[in-house]
C-alpha atoms as a PDB file:
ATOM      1  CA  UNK A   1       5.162 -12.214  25.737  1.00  0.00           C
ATOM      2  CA  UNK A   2       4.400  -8.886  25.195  1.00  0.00           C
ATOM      3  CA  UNK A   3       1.164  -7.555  23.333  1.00  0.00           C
ATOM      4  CA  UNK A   4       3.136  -6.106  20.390  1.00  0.00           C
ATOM      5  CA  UNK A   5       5.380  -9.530  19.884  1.00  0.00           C
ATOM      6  CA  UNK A   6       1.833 -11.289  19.904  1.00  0.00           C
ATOM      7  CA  UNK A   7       0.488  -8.775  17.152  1.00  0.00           C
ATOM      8  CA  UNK A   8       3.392  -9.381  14.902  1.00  0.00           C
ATOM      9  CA  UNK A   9       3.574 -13.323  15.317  1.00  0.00           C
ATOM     10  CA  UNK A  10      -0.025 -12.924  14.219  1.00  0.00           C
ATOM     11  CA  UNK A  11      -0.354 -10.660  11.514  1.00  0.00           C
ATOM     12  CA  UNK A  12       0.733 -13.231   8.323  1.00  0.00           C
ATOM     13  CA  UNK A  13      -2.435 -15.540   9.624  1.00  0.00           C
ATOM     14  CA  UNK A  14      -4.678 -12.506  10.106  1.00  0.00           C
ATOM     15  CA  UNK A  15      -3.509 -11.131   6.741  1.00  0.00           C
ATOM     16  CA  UNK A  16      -3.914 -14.541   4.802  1.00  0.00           C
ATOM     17  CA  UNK A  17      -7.528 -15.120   6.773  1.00  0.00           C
ATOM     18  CA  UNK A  18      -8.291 -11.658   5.451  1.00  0.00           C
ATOM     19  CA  UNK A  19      -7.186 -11.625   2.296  1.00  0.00           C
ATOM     20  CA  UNK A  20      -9.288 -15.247   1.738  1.00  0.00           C
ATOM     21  CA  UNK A  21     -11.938 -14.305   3.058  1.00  0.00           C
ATOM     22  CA  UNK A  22     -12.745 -11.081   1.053  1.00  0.00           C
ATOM     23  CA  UNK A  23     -11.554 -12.693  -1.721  1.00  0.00           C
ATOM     24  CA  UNK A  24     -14.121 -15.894  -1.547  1.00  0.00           C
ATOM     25  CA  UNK A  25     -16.827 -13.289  -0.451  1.00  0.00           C
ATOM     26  CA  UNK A  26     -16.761 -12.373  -3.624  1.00  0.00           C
ATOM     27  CA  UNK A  27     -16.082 -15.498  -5.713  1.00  0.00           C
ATOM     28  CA  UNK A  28     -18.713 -17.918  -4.285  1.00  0.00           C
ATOM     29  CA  UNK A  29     -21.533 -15.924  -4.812  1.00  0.00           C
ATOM     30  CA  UNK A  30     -20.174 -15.458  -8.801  1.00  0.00           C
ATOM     31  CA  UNK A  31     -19.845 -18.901  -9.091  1.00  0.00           C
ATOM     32  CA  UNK A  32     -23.306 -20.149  -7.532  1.00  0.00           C
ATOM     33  CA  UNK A  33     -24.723 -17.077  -9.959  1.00  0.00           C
ATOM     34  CA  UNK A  34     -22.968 -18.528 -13.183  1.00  0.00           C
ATOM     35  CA  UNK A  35     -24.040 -22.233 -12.019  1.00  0.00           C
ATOM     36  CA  UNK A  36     -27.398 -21.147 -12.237  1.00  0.00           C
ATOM     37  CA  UNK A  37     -27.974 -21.423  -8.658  1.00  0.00           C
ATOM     38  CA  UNK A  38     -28.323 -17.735  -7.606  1.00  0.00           C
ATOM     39  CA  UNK A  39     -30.510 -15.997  -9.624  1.00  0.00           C
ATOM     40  CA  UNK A  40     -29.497 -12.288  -8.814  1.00  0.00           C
ATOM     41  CA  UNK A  41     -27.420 -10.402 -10.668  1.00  0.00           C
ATOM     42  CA  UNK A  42     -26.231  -8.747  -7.721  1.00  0.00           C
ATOM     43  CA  UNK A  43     -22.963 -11.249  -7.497  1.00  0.00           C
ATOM     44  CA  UNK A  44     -21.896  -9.885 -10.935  1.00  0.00           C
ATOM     45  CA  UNK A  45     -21.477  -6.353  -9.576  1.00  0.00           C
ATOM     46  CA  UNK A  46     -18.904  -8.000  -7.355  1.00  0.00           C
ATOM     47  CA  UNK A  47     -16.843  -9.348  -9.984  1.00  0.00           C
ATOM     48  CA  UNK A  48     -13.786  -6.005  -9.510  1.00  0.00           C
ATOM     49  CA  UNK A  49     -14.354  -6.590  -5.529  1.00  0.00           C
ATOM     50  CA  UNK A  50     -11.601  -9.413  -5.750  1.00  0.00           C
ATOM     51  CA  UNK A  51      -9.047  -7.507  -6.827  1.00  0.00           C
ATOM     52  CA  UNK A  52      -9.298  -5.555  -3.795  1.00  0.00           C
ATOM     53  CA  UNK A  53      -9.438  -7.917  -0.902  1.00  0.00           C
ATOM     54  CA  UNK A  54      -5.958  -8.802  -0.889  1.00  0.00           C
ATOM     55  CA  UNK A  55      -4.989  -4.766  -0.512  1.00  0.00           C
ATOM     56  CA  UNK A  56      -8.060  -4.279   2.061  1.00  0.00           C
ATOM     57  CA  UNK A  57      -6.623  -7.446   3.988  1.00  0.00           C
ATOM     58  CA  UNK A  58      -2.850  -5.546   4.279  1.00  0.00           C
ATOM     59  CA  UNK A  59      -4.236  -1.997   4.954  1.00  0.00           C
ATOM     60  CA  UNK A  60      -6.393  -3.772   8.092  1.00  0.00           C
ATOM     61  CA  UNK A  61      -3.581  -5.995   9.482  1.00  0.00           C
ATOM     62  CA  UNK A  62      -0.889  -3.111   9.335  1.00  0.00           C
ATOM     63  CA  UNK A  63      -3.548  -1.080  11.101  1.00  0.00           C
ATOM     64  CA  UNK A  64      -4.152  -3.927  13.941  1.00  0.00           C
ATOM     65  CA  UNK A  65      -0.447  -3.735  13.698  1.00  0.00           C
ATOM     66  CA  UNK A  66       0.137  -0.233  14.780  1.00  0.00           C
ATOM     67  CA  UNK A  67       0.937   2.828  13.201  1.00  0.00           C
ATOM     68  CA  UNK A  68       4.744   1.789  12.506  1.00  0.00           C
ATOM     69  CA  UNK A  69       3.805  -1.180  10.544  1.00  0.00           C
ATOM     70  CA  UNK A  70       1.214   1.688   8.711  1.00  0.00           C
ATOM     71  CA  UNK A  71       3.682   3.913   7.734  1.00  0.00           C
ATOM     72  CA  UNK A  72       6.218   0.995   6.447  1.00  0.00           C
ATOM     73  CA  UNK A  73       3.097  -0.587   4.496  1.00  0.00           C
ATOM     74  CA  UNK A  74       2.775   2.999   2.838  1.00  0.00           C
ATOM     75  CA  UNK A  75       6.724   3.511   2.687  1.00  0.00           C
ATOM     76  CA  UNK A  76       7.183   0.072   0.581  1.00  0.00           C
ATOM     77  CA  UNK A  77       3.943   1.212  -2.130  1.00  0.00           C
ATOM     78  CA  UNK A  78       5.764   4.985  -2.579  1.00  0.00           C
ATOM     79  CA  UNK A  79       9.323   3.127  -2.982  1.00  0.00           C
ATOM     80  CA  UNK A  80      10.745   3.445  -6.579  1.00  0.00           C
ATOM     81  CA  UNK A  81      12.538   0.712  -7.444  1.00  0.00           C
ATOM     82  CA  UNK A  82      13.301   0.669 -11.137  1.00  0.00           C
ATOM     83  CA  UNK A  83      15.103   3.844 -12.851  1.00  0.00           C
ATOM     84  CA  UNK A  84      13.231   7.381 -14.166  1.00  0.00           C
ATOM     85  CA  UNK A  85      13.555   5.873 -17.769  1.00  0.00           C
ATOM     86  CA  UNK A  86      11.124   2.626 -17.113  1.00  0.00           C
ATOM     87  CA  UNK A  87       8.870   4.662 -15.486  1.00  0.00           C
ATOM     88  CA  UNK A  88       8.721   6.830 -18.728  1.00  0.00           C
ATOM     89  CA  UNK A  89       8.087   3.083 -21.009  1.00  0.00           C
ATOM     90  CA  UNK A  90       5.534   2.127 -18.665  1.00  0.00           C
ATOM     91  CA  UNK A  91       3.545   5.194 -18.986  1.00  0.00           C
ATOM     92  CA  UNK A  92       3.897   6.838 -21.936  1.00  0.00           C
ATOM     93  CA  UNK A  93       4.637   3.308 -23.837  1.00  0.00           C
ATOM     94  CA  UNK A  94       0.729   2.612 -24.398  1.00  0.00           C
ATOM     95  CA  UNK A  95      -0.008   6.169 -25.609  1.00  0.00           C
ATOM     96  CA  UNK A  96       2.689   5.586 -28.301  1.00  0.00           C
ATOM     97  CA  UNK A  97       1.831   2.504 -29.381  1.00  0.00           C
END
């Protein structure tokens, strides 16, 4: 087995340990902090950090990846999959309503 075929068998565990990880980095300290056990406040500035892991987690494990799996990471957010006219809805709908 080459290096590359290793990489790619491993990338859906290294994403998934990732994308825990950050995820409960931020979480348990939030929850010992509205338990009363930590008494910082610290944890709450946290509280947008775990919307973010997830996205850290698959920019890091399609950079361990390579610089293929990079570009098709950035290829899949830029693709347009729904027609001109939703696009228009979804961002001019809240400004009319």
């Amino acid at each position: 087995m080459t290096g590359t075929v290793v990489r790619e068998r491993a990338t859906l565990p290294a994403f998934l340990l990732l994308a825990f990880g950050f995820t409960w980095a931020v979480w348990v300290p939030r929850a010992l902090e509205s338990a009363g056990v930590l008494d910082s406040r610290w944890a709450s500035g946290l509280g947008a950090g775990w919307a973010y892991g997830p996205a850290v987690a698959a920019v890091l494990t399609a950079a361990w990846a390579g610089r293929p799996a990079l570009r098709e990471l950035g290829a899949r957010l830029t693709r347009w999959r729904v027609g001109v006219r939703w696009w228009a809805v979804v961002l001019a709908g809240p400004a009319v309503l």
